[in-house]
PDB file of N, CA and C in Angstrom:
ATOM      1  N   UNK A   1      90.495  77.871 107.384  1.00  0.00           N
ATOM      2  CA  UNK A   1      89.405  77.685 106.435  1.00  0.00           C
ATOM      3  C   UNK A   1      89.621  76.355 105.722  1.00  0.00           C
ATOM      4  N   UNK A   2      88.621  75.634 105.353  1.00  0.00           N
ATOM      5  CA  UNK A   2      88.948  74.344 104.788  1.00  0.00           C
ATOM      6  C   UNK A   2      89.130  74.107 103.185  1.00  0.00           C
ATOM      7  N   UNK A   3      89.777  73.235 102.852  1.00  0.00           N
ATOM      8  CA  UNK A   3      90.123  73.786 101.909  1.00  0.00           C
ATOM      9  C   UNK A   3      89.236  73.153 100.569  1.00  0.00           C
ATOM     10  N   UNK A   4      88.261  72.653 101.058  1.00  0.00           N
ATOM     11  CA  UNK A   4      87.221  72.700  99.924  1.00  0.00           C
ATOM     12  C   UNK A   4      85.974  74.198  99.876  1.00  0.00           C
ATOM     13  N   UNK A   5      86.239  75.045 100.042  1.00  0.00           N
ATOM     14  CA  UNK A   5      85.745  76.014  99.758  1.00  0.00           C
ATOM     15  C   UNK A   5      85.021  76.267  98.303  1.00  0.00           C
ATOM     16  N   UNK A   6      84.103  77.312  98.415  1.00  0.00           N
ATOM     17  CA  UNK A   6      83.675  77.878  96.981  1.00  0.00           C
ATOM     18  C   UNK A   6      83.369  79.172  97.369  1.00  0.00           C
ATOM     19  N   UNK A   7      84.279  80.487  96.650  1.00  0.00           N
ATOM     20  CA  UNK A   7      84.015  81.247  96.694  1.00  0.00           C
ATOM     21  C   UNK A   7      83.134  82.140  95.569  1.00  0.00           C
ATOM     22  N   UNK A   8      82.086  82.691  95.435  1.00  0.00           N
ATOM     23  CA  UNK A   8      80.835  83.361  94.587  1.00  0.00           C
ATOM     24  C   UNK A   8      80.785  85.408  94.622  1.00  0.00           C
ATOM     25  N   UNK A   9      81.272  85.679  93.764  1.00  0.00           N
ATOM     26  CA  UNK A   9      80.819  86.960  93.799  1.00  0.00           C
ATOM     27  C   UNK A   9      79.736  87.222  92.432  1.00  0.00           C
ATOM     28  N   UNK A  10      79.007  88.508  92.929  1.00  0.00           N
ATOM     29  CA  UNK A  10      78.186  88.450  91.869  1.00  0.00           C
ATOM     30  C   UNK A  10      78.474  89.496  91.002  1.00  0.00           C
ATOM     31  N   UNK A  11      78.101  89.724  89.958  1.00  0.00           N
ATOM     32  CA  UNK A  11      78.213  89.845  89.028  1.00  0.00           C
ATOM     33  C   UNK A  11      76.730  91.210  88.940  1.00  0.00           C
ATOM     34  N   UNK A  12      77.615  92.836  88.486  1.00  0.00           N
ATOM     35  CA  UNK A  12      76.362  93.493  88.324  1.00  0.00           C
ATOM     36  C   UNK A  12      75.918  93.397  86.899  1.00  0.00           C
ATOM     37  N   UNK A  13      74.901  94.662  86.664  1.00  0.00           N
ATOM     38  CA  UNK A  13      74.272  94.642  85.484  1.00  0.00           C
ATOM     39  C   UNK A  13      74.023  95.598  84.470  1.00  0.00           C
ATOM     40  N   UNK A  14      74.516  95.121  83.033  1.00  0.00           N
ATOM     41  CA  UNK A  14      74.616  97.100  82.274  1.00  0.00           C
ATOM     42  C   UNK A  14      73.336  96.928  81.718  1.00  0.00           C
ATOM     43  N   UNK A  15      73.322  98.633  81.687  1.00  0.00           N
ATOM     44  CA  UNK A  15      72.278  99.246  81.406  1.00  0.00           C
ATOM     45  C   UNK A  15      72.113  98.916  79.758  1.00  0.00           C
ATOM     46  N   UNK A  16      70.833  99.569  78.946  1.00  0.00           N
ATOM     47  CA  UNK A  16      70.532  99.422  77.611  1.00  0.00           C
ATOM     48  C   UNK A  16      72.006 100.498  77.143  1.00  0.00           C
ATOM     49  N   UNK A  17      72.279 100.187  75.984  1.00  0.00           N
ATOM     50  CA  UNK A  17      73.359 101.326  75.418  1.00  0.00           C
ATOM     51  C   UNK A  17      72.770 102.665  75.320  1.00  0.00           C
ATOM     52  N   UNK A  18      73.487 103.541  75.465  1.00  0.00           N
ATOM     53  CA  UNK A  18      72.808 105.099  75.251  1.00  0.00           C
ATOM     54  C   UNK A  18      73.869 105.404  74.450  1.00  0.00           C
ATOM     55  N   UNK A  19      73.811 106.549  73.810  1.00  0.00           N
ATOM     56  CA  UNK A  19      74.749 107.768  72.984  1.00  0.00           C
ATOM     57  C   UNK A  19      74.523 109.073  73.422  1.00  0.00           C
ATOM     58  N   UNK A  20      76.075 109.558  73.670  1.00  0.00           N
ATOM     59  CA  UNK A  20      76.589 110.771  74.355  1.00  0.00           C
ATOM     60  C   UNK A  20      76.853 111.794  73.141  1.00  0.00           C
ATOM     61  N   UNK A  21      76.354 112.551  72.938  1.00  0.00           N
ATOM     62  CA  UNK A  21      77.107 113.928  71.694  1.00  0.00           C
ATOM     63  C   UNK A  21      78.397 113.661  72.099  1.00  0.00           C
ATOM     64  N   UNK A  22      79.137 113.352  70.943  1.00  0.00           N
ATOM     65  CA  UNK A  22      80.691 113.682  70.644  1.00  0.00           C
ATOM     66  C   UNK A  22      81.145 112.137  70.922  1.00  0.00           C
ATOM     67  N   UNK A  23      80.491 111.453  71.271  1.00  0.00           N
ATOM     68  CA  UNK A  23      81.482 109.761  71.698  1.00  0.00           C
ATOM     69  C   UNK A  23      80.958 108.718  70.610  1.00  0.00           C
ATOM     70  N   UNK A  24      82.229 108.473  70.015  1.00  0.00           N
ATOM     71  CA  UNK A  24      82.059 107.910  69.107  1.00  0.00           C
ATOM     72  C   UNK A  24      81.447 106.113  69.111  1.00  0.00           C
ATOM     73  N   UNK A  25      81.521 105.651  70.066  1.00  0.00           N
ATOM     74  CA  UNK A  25      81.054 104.100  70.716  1.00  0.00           C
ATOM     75  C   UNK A  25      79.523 104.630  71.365  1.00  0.00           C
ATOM     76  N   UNK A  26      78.611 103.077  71.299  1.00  0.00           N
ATOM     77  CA  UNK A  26      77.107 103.442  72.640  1.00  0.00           C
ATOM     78  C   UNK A  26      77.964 103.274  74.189  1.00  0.00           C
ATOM     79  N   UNK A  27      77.316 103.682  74.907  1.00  0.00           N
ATOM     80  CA  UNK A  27      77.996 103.972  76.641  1.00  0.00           C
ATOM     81  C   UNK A  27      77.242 102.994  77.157  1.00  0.00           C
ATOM     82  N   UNK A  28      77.800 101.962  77.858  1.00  0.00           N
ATOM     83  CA  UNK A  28      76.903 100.884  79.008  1.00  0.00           C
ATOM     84  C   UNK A  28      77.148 101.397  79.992  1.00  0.00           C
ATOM     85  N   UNK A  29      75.960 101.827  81.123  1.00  0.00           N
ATOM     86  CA  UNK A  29      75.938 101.741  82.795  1.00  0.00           C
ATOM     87  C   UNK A  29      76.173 100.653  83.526  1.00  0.00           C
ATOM     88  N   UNK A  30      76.937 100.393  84.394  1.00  0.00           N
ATOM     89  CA  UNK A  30      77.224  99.778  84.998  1.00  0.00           C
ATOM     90  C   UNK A  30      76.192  99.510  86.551  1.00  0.00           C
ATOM     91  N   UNK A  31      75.599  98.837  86.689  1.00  0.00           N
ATOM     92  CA  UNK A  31      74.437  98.693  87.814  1.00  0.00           C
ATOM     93  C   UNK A  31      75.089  97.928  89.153  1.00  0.00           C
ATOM     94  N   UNK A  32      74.615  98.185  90.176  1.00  0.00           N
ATOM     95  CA  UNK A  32      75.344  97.306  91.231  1.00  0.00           C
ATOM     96  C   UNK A  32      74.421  96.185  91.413  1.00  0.00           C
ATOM     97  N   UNK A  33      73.829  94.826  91.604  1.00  0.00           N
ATOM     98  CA  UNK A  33      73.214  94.549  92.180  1.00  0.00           C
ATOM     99  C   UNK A  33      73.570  92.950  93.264  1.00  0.00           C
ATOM    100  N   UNK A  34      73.378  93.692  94.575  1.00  0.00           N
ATOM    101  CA  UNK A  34      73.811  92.575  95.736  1.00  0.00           C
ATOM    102  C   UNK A  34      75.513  92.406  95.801  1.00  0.00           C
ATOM    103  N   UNK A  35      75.955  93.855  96.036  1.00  0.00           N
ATOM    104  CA  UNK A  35      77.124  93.321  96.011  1.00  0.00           C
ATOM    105  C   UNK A  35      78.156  92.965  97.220  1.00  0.00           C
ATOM    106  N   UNK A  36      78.058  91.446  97.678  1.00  0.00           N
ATOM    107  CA  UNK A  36      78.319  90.712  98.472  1.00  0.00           C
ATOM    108  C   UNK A  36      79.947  89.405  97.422  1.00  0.00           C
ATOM    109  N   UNK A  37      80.283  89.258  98.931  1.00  0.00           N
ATOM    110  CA  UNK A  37      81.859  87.834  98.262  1.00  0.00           C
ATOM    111  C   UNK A  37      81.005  86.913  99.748  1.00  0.00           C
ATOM    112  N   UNK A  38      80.527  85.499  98.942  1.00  0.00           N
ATOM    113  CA  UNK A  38      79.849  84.690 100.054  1.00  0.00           C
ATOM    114  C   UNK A  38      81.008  83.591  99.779  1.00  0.00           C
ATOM    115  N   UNK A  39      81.231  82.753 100.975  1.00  0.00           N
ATOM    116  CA  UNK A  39      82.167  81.913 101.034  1.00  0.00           C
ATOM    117  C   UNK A  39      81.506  80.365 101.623  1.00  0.00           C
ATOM    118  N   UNK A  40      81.333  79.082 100.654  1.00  0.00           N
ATOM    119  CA  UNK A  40      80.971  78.525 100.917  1.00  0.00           C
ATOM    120  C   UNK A  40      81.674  76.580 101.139  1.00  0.00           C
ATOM    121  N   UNK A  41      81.461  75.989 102.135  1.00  0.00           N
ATOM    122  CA  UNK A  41      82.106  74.993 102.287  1.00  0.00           C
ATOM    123  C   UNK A  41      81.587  74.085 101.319  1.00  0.00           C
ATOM    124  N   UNK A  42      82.295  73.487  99.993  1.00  0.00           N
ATOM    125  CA  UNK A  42      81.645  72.946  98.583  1.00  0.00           C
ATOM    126  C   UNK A  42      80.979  71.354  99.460  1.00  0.00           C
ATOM    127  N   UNK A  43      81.456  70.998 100.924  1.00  0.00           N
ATOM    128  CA  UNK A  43      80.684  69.489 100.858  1.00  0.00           C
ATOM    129  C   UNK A  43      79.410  69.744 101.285  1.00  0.00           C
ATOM    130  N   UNK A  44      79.185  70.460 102.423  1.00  0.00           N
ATOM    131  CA  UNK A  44      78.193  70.547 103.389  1.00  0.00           C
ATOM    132  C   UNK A  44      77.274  71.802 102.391  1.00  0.00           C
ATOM    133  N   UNK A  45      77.716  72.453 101.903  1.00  0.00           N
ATOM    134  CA  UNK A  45      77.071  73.623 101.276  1.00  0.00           C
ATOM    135  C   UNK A  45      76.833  74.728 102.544  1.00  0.00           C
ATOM    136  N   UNK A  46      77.125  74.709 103.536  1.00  0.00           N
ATOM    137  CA  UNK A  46      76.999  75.452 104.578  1.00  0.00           C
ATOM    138  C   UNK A  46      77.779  77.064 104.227  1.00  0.00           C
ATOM    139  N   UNK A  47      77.557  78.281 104.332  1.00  0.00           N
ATOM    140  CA  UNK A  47      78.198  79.281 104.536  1.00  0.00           C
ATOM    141  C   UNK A  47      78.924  79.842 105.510  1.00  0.00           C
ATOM    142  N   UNK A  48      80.253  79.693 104.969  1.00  0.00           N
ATOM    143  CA  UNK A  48      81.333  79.893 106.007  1.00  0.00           C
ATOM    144  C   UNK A  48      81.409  81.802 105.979  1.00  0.00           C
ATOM    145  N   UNK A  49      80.935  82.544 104.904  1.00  0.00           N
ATOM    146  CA  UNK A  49      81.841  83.743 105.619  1.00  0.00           C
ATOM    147  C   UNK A  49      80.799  85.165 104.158  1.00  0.00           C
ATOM    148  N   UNK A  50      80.512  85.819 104.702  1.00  0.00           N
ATOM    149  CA  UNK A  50      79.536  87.057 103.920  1.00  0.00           C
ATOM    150  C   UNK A  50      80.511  88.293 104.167  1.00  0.00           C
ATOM    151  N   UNK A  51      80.326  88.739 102.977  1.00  0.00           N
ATOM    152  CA  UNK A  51      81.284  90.272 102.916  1.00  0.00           C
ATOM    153  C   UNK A  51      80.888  91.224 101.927  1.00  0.00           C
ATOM    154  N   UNK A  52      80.573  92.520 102.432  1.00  0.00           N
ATOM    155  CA  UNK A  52      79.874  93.255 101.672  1.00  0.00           C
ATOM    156  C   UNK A  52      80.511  93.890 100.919  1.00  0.00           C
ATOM    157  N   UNK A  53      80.740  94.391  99.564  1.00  0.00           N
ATOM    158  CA  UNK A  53      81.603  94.738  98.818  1.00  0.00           C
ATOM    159  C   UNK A  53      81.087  96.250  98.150  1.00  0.00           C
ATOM    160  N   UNK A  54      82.390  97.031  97.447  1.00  0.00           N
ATOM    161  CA  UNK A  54      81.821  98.476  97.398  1.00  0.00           C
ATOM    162  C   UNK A  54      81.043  98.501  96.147  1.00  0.00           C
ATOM    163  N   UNK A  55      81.654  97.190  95.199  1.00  0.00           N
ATOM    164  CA  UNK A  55      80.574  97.272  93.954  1.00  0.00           C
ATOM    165  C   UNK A  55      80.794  96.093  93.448  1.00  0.00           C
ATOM    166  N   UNK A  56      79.678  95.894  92.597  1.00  0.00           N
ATOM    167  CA  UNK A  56      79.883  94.104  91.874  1.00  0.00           C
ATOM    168  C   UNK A  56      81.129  93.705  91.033  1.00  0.00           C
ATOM    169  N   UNK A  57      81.660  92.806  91.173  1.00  0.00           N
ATOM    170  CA  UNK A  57      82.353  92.023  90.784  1.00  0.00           C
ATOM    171  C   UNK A  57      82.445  92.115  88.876  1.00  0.00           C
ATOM    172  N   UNK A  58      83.231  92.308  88.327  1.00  0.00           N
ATOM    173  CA  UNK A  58      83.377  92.515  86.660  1.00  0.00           C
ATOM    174  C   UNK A  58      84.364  91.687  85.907  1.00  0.00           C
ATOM    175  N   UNK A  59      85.078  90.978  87.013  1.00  0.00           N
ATOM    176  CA  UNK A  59      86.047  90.315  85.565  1.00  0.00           C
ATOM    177  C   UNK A  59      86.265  88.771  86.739  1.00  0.00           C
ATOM    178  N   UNK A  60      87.233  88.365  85.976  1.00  0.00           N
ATOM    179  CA  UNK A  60      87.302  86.821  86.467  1.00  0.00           C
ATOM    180  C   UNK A  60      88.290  86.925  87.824  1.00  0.00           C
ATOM    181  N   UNK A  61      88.059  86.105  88.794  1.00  0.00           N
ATOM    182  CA  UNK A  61      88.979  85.819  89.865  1.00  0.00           C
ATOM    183  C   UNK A  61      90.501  85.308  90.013  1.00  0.00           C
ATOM    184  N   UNK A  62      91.530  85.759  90.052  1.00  0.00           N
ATOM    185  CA  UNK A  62      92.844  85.313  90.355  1.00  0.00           C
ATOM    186  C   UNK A  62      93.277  84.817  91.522  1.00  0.00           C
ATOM    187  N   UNK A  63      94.180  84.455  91.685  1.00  0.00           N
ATOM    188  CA  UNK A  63      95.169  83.838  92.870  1.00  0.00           C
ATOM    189  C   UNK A  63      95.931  83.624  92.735  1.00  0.00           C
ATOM    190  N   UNK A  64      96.863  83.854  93.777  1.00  0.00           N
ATOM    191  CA  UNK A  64      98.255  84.346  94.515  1.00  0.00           C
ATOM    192  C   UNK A  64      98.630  83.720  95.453  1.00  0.00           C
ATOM    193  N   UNK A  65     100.150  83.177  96.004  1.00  0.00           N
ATOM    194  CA  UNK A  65     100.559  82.847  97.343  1.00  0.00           C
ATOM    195  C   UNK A  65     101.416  83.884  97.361  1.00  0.00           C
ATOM    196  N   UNK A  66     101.122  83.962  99.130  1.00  0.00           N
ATOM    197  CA  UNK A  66     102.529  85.674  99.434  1.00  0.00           C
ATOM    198  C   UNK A  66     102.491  85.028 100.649  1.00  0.00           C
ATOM    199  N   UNK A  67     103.603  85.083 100.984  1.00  0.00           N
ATOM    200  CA  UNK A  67     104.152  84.580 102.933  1.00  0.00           C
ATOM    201  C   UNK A  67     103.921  82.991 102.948  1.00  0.00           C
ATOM    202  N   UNK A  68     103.611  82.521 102.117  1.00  0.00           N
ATOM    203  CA  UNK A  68     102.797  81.118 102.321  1.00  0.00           C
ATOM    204  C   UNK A  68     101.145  81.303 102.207  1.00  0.00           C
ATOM    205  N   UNK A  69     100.710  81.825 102.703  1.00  0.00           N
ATOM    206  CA  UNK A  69      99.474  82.058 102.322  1.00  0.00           C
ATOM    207  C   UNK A  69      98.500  82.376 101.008  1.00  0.00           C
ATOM    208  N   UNK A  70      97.713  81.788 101.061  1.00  0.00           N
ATOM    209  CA  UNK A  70      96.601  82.098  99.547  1.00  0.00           C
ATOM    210  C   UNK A  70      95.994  83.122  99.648  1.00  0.00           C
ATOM    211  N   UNK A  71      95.392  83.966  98.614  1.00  0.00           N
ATOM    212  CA  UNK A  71      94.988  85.215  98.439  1.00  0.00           C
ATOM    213  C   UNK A  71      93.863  84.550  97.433  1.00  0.00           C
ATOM    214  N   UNK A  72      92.924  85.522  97.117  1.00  0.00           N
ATOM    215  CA  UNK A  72      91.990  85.598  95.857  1.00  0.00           C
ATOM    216  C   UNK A  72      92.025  86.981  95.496  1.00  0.00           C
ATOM    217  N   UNK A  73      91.889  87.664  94.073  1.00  0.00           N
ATOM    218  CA  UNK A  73      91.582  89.026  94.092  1.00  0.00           C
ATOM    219  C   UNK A  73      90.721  88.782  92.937  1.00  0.00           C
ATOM    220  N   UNK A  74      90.212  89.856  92.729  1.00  0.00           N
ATOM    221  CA  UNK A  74      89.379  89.992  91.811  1.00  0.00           C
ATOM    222  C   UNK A  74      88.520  91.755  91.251  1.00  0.00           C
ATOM    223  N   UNK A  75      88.293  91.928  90.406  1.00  0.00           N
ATOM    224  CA  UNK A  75      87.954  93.637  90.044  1.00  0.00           C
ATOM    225  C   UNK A  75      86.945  93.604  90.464  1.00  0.00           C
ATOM    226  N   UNK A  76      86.371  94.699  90.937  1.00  0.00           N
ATOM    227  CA  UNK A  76      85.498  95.429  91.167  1.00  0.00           C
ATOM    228  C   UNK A  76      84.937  96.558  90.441  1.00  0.00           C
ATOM    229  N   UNK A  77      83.790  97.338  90.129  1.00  0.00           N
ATOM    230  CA  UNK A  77      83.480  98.750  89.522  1.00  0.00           C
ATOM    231  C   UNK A  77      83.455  98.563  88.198  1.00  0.00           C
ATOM    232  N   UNK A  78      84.015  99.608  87.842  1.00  0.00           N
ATOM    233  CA  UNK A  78      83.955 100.356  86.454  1.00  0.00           C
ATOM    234  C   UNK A  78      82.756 101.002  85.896  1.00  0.00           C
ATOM    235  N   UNK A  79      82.867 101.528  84.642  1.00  0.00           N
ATOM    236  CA  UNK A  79      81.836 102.525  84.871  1.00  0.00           C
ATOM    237  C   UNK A  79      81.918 103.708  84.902  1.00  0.00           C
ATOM    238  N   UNK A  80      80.757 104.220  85.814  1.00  0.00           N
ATOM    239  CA  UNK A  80      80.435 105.033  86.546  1.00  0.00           C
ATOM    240  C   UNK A  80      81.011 104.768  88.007  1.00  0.00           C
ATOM    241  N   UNK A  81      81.510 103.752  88.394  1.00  0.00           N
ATOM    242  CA  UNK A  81      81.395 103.242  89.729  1.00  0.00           C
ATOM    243  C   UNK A  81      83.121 103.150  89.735  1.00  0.00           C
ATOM    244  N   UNK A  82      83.628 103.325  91.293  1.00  0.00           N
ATOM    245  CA  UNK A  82      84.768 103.443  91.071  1.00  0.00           C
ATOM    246  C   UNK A  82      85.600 101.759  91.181  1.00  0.00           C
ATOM    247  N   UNK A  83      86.903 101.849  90.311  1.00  0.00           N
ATOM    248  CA  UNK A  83      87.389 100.243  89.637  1.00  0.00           C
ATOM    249  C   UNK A  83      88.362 100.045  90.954  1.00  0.00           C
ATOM    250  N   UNK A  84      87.989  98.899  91.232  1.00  0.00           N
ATOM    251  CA  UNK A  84      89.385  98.441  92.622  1.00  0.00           C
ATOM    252  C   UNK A  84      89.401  97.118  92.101  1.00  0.00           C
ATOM    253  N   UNK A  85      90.630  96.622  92.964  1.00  0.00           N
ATOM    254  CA  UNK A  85      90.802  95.334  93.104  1.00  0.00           C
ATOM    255  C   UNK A  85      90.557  94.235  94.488  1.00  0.00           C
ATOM    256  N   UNK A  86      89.765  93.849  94.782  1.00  0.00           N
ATOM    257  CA  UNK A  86      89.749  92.892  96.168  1.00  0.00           C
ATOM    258  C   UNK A  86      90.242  91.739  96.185  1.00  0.00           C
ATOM    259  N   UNK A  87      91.090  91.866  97.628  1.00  0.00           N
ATOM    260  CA  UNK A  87      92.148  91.065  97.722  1.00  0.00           C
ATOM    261  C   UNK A  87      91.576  90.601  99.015  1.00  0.00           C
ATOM    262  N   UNK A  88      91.373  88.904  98.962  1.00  0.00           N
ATOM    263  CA  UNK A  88      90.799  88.105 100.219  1.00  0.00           C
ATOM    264  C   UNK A  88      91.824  86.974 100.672  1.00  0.00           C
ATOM    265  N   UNK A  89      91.865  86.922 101.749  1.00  0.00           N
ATOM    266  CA  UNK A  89      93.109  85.951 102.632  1.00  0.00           C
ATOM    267  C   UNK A  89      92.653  84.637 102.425  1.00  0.00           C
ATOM    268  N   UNK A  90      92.686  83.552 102.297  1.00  0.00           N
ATOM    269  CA  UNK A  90      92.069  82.324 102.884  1.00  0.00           C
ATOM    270  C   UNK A  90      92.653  81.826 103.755  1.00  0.00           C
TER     271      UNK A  90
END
């Protein structure tokens, strides 16, 4: 992969606040929408690589080297929706 890349995940969407009997905070829903990791070459703008993901993207992206190799991870879920972490090779 080259190494001017840009990687984009999106970002879902909360709901209006509601209130639950007995919870003392309003509750945000967590919405999925388009949840895809697109991988793009930053000169040409061309798309190198689409990946469908189990839910939108919620917090900021990290990186890692392990073996020599680069990683990206980043959260997923929360919510209602279940919370992972995705972990991508470059």
């Amino acid at each position: 992969m080259p190494k001017t890349v840009m990687i984009v995940v999106q970002m879902g969407y909360h709901g209006p606040p509601r209130f639950e009997p007995g919870a003392n905070v309003p509750i945000r829903d967590l919405y999925n929408l388009d949840p895809h990791l697109w991988v793009y070459d930053k000169i040409s703008g061309e798309m190198l690589a689409e990946m469908e993901l189990p839910a939108n993207a919620t917090g900021a992206p990290m990186t890692y080297m392990a073996a020599g190799k680069q990683f990206i991870v980043f959260p997923v879920g929360g919510g209602a929706l279940v919370e992972e972490l995705i972990a991508v090779g470059l």
